[in-house]
C-alpha atoms as a PDB file:
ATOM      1  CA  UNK A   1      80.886  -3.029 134.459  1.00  0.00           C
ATOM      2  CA  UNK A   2      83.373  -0.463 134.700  1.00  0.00           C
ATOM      3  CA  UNK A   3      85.104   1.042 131.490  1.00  0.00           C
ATOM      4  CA  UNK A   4      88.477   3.105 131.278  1.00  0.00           C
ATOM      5  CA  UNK A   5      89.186   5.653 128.910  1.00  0.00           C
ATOM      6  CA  UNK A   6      93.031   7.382 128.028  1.00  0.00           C
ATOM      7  CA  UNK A   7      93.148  10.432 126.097  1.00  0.00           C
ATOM      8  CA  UNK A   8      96.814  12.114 125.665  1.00  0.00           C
ATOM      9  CA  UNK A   9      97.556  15.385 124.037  1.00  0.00           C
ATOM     10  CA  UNK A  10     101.193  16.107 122.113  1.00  0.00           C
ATOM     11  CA  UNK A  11     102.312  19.241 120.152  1.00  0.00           C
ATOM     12  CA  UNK A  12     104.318  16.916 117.704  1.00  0.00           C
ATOM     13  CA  UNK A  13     106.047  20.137 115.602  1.00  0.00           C
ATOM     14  CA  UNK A  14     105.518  18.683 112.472  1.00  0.00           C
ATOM     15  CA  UNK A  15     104.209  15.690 111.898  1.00  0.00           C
ATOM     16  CA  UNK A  16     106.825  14.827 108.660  1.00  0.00           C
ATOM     17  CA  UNK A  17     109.185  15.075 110.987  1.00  0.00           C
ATOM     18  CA  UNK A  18     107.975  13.392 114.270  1.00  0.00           C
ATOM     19  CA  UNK A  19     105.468  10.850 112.398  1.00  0.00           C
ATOM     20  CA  UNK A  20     107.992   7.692 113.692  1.00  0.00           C
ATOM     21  CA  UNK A  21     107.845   9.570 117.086  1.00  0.00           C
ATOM     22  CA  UNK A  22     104.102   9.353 117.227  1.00  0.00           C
ATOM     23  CA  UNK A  23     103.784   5.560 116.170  1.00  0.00           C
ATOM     24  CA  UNK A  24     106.290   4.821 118.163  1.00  0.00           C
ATOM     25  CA  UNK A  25     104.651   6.182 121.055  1.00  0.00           C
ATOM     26  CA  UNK A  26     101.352   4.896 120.309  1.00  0.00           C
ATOM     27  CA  UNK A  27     102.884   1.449 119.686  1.00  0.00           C
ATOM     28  CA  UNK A  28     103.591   1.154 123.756  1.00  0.00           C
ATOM     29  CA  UNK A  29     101.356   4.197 125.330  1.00  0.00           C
ATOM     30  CA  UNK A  30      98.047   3.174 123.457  1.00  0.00           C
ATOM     31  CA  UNK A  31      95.785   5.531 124.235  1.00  0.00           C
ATOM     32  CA  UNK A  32      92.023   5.709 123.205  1.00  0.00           C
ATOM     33  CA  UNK A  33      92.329   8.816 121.890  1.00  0.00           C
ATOM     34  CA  UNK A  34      95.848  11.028 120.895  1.00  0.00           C
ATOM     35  CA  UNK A  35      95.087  14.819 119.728  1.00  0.00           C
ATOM     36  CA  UNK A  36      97.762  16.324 117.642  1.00  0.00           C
ATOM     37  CA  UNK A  37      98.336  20.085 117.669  1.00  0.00           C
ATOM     38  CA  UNK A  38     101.061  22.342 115.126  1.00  0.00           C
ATOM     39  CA  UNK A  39     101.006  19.487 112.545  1.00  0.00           C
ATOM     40  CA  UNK A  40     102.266  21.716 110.061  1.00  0.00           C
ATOM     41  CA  UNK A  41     100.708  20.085 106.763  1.00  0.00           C
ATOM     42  CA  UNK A  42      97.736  20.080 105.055  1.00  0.00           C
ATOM     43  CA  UNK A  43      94.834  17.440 104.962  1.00  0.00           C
ATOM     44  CA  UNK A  44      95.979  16.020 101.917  1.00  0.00           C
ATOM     45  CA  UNK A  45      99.335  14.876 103.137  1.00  0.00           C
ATOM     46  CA  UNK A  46      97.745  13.829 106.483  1.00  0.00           C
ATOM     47  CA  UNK A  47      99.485  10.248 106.879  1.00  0.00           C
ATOM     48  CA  UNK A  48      96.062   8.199 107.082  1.00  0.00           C
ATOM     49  CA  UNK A  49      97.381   4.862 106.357  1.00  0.00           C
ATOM     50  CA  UNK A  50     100.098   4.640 108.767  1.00  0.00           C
ATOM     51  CA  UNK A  51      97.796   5.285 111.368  1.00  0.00           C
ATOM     52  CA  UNK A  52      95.534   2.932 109.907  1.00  0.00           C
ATOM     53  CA  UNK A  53      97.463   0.162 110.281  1.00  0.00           C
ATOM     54  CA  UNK A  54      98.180   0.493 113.934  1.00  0.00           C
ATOM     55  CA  UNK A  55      94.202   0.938 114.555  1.00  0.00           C
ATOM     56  CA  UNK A  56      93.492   4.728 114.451  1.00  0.00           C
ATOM     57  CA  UNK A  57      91.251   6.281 112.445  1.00  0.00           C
ATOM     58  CA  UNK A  58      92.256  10.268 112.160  1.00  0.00           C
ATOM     59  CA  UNK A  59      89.883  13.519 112.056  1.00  0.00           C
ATOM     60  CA  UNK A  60      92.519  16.408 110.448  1.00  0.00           C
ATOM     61  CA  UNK A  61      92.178  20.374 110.651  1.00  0.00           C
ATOM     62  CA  UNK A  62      95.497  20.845 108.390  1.00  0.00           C
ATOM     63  CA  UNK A  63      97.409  23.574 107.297  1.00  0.00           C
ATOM     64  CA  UNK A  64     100.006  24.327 105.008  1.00  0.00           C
ATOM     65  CA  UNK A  65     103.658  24.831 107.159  1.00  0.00           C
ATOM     66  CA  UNK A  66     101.911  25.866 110.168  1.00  0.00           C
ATOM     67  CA  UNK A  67      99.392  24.931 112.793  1.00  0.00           C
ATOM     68  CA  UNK A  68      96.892  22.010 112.572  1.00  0.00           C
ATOM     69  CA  UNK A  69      95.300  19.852 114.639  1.00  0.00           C
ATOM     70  CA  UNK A  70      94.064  16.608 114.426  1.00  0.00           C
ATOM     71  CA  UNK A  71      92.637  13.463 116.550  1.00  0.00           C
ATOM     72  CA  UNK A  72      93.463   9.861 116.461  1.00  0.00           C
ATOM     73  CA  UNK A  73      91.012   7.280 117.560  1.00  0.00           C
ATOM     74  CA  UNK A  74      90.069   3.651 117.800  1.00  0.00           C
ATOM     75  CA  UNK A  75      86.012   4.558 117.397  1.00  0.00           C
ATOM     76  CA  UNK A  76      84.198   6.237 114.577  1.00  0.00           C
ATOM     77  CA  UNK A  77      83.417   9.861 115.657  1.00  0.00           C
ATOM     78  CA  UNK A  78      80.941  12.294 114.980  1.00  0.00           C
ATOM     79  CA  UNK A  79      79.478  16.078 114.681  1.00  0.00           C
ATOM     80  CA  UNK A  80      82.655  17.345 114.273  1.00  0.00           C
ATOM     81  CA  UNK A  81      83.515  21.402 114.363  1.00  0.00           C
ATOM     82  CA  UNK A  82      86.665  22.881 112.755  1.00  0.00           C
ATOM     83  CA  UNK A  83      86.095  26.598 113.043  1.00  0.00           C
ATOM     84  CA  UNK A  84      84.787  29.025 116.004  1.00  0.00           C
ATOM     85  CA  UNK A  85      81.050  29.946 115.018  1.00  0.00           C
ATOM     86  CA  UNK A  86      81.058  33.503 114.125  1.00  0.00           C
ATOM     87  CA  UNK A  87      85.132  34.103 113.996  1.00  0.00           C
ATOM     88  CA  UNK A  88      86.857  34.149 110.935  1.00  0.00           C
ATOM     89  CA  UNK A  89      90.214  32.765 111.755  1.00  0.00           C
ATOM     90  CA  UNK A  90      91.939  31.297 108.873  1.00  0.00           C
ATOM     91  CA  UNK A  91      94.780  29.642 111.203  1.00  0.00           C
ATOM     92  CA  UNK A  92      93.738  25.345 111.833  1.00  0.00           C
ATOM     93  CA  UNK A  93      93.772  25.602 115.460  1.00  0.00           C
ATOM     94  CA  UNK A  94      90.564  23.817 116.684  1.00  0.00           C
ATOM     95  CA  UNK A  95      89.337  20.340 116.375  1.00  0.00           C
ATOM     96  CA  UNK A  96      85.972  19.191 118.327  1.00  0.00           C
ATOM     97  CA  UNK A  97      84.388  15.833 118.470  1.00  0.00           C
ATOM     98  CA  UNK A  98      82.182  13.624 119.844  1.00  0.00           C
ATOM     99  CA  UNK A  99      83.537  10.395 120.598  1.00  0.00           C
ATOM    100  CA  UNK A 100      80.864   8.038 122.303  1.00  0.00           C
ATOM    101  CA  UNK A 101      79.830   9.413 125.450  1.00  0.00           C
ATOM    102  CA  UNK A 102      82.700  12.418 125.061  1.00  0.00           C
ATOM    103  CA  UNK A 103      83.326  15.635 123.704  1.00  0.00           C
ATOM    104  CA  UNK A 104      86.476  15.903 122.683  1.00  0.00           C
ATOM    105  CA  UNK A 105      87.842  19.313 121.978  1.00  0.00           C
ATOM    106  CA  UNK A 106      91.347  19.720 120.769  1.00  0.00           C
ATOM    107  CA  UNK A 107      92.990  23.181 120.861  1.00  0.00           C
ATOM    108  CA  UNK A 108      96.846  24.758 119.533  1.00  0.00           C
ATOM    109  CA  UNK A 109      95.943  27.782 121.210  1.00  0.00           C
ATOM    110  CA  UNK A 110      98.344  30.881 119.494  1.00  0.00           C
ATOM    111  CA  UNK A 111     101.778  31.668 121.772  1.00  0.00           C
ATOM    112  CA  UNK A 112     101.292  35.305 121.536  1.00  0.00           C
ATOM    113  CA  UNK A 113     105.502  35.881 120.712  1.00  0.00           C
ATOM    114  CA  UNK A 114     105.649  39.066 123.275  1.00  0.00           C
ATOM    115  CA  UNK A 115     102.893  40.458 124.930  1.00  0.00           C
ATOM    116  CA  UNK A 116     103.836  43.945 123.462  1.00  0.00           C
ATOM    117  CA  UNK A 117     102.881  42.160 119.725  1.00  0.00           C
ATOM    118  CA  UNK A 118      99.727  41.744 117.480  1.00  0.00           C
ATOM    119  CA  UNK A 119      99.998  38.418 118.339  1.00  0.00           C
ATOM    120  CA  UNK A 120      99.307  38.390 121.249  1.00  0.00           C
ATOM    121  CA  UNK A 121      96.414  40.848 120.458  1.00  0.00           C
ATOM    122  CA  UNK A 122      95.333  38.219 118.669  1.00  0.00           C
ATOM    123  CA  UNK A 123      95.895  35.494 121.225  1.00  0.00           C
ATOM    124  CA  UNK A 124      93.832  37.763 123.777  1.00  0.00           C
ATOM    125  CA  UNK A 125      91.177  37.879 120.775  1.00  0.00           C
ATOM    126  CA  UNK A 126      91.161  33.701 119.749  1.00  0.00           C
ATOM    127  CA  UNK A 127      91.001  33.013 123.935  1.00  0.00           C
ATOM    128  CA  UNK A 128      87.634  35.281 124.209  1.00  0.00           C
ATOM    129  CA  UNK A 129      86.238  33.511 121.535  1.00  0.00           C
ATOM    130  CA  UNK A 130      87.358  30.201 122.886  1.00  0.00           C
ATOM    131  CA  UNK A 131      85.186  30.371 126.009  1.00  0.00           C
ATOM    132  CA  UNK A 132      82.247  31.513 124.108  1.00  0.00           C
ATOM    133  CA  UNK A 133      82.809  28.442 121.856  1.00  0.00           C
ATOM    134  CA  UNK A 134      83.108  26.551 125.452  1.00  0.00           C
ATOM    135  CA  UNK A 135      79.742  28.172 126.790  1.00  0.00           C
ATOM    136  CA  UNK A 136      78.215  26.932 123.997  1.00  0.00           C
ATOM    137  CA  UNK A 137      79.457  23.450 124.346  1.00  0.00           C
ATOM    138  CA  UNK A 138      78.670  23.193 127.757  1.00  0.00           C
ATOM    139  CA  UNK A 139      74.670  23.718 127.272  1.00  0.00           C
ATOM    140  CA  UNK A 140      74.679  20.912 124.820  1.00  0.00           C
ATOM    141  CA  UNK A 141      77.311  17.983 126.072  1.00  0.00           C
ATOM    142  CA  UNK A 142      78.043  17.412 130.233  1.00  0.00           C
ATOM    143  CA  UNK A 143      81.261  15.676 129.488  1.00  0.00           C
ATOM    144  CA  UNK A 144      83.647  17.731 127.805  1.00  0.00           C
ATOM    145  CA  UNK A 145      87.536  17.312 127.798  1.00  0.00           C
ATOM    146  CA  UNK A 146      89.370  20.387 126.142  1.00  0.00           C
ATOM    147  CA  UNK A 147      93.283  19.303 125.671  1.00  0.00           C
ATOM    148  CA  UNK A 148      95.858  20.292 123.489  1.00  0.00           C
ATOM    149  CA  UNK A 149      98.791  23.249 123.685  1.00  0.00           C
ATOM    150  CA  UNK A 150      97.141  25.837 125.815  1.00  0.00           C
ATOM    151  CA  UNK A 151     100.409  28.314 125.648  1.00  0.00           C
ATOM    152  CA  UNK A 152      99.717  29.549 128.763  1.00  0.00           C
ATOM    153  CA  UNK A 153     101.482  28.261 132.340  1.00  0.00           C
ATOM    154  CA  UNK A 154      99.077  28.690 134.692  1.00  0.00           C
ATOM    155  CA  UNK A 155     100.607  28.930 137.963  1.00  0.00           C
ATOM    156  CA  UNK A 156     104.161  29.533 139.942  1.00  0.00           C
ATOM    157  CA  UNK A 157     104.552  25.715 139.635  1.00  0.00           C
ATOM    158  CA  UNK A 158     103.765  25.360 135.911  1.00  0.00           C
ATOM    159  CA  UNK A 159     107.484  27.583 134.905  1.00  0.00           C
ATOM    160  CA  UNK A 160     110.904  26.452 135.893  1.00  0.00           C
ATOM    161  CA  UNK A 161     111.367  30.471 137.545  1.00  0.00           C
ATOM    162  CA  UNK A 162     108.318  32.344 138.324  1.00  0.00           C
ATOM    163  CA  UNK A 163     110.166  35.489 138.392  1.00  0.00           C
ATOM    164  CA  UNK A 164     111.869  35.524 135.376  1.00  0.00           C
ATOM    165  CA  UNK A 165     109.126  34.466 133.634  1.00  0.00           C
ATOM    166  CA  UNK A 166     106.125  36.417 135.243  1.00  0.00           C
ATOM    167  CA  UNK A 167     104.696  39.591 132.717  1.00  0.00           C
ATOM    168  CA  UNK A 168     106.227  37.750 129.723  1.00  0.00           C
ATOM    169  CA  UNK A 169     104.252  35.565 127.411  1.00  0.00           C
ATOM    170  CA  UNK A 170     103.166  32.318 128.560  1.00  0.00           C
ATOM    171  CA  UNK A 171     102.620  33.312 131.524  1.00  0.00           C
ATOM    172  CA  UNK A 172     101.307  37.003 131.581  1.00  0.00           C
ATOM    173  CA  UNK A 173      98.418  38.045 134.084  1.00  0.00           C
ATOM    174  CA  UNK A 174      95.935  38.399 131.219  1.00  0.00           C
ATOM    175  CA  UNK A 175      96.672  34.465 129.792  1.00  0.00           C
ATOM    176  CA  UNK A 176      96.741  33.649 133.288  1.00  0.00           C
ATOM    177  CA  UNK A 177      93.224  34.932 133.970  1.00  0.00           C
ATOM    178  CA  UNK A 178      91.955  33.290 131.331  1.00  0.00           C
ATOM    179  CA  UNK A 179      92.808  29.712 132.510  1.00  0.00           C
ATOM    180  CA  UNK A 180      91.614  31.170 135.729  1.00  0.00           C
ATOM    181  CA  UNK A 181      88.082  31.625 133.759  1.00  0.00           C
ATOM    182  CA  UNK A 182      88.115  28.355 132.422  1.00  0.00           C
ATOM    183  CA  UNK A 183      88.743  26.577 135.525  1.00  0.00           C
ATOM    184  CA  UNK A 184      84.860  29.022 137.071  1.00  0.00           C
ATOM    185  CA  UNK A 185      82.960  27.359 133.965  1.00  0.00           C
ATOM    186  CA  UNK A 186      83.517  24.015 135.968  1.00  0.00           C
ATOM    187  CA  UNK A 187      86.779  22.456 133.968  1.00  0.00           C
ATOM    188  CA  UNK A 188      89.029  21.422 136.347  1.00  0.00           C
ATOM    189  CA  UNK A 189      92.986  20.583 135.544  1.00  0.00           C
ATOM    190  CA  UNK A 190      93.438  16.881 135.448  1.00  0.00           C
ATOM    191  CA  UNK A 191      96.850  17.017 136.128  1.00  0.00           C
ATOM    192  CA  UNK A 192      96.448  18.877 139.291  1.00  0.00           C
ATOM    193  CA  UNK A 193      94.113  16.493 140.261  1.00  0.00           C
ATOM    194  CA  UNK A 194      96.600  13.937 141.863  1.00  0.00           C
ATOM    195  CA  UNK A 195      99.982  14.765 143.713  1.00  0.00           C
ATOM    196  CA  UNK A 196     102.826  15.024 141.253  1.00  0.00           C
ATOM    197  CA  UNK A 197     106.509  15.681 140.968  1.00  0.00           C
ATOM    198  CA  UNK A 198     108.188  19.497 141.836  1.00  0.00           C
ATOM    199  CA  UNK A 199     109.304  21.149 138.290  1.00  0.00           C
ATOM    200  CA  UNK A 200     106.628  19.225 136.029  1.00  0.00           C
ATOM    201  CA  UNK A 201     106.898  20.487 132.548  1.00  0.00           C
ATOM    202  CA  UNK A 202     105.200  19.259 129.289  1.00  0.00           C
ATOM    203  CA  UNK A 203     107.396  21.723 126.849  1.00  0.00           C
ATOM    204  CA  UNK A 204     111.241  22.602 126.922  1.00  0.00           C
ATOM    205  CA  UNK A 205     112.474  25.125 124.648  1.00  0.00           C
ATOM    206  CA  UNK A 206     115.472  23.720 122.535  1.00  0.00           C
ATOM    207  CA  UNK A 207     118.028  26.396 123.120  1.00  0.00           C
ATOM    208  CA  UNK A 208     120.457  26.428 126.274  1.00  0.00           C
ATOM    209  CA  UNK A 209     120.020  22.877 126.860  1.00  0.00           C
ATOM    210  CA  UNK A 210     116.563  23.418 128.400  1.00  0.00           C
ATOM    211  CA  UNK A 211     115.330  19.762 128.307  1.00  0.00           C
ATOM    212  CA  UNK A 212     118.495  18.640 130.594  1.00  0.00           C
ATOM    213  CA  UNK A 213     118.423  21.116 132.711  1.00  0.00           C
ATOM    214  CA  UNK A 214     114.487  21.102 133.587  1.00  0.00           C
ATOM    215  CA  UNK A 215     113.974  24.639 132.603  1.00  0.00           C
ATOM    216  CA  UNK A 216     110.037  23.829 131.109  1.00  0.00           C
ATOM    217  CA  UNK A 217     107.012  25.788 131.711  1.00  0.00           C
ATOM    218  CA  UNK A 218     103.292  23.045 132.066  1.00  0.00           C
ATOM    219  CA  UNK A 219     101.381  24.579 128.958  1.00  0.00           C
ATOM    220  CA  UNK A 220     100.203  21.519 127.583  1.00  0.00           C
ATOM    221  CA  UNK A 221      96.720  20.365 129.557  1.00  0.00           C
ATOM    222  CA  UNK A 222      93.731  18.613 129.383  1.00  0.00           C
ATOM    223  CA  UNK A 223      90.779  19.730 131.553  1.00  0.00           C
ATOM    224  CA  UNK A 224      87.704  18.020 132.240  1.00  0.00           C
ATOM    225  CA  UNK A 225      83.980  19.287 132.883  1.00  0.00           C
ATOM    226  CA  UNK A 226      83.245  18.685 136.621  1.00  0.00           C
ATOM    227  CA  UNK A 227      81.297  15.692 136.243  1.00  0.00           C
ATOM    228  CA  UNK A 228      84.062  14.125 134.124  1.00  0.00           C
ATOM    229  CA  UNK A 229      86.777  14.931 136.292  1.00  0.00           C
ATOM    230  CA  UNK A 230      85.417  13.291 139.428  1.00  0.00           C
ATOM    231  CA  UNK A 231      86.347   9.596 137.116  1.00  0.00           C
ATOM    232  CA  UNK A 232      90.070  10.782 136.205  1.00  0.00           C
ATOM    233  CA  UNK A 233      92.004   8.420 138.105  1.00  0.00           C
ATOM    234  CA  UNK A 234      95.273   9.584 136.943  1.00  0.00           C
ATOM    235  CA  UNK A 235      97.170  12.038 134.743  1.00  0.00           C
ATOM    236  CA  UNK A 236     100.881  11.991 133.945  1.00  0.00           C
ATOM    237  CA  UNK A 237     103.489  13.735 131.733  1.00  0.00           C
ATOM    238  CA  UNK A 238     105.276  10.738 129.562  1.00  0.00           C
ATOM    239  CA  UNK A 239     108.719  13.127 128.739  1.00  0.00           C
ATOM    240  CA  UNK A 240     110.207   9.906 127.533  1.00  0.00           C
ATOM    241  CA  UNK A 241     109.654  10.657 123.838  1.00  0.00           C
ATOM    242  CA  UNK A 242     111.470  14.585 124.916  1.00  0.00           C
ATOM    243  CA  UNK A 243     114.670  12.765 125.167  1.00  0.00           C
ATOM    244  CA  UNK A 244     114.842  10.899 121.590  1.00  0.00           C
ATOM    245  CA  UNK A 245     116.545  11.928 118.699  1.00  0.00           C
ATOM    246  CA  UNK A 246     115.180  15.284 116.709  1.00  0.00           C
ATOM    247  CA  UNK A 247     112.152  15.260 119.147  1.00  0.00           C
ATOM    248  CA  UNK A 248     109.252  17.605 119.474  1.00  0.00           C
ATOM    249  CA  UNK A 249     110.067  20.548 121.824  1.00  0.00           C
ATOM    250  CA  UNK A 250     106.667  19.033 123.469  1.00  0.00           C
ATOM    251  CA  UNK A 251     106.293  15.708 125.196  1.00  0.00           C
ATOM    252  CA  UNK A 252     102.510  14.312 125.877  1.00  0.00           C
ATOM    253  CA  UNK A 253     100.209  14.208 128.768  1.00  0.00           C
ATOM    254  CA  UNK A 254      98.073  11.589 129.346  1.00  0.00           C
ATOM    255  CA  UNK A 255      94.510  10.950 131.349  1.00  0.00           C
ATOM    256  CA  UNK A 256      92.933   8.334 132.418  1.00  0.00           C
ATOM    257  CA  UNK A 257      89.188   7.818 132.890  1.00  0.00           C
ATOM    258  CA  UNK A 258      87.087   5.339 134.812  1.00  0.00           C
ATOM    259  CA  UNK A 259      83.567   5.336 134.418  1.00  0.00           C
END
């Protein structure tokens, strides 16, 4: 008998702030599984019980004002990894799982600020020891989904004006080449998986009326190993939570698995 799975990924911007946002959404999306990226609090103030009483059970990667990660689930998951093995990175900014027959691997991947910073030294720096962490992955679990805020737009399709946008960060030709790597280990792009609207955007910046105006970039994403990918039957960007009061700059994406 067939199953179906839905993962979704949102960059909430605080969860103190957007935690209403997030059970509200649950309340009428229900996914399986939600991963939560910039959370901005530690695991001590992680909000267990609200999501408790809705049916989730949370796995947290907090941090003090900024980053964390963490994934909300109906099942009890296990062998979970918080940190790159051999990378001291003090930032909260990875989150793997397994999840049944799924490895779940959650990601707030650093934006990098200009590509003339350290930052994005360091962004260059956390992505090479991202697909290490992947390789390693990869020769122990066959279906993998990595999701969460990638910070990198990886085509002409994924920014509101290629032009403008193209050398900056977000969508420089190093970040690009990255995603370009990912997608040669055999993860494929859910989203681009099935036809979808012109100007498709997962994140909006708030200034200059961005959200009304379309003017997004796609940097939010959830690829699938090979195998996986061939039983995604859909993918989607929900912006309906964009547009309520004091939202996330981020909206989620959401897959859906048959297997």
């Amino acid at each position: 008998m067939e199953k179906t799975f839905q993962i979704a990924t949102w960059n909430v911007n605080s969860l103190r702030v957007r935690l209403q946002h997030v059970l509200q959404w649950l309340a009428f999306a229900k996914p399986d599984v939600l991963a939560l990226q910039e959370l901005k609090m530690p695991d001590e103030d992680f909000p267990h019980e609200a999501f408790k009483e809705i049916g989730y059970g949370a796995i947290v990667n907090g941090q003090k004002t900024w980053n964390g990660v963490a994934i909300l689930s109906r099942d009890i998951s296990s062998e979970v990894i918080s940190t790159f093995p051999h990378f001291s990175d003090p930032q909260k900014r990875l989150l793997a799982i397994t999840l049944n027959q799924f490895r779940i691997i959650n990601v707030y991947i650093p934006n990098g600020e200009s590509v003339t910073s350290e930052k994005f030294k360091y962004k260059l720096n956390w992505l090479e020891h991202f697909k290490l962490f992947l390789q390693t992955e990869k020769e122990k679990y066959s279906k993998i989904i990595v999701l969460g805020d990638f910070n990198i737009a990886p085509h002409n399709e994924d920014v509101y004006d290629p032009t403008r946008a193209d050398g900056q960060v977000l969508f420089s030709a190093p970040e690009r080449a990255v995603f370009d790597e990912l997608i040669k280990m055999e993860f494929r792009d859910c989203f681009r998986l099935h036809p979808q609207p012109e100007k498709s955007f997962s994140w909006w910046d708030y200034r200059l009326n961005a959200f009304k105006r379309n003017l997004g970039f796609r940097i939010d994403h959830i690829l699938a190993t090979s195998q996986l990918a061939n039983h995604c039957t859909k993918c989607f960007i929900d912006k309906t939570p964009r547009a309520w009061e004091r939202p996330s700059d981020h909206t989620p994406v959401v897959a859906m698995f048959r297997y």
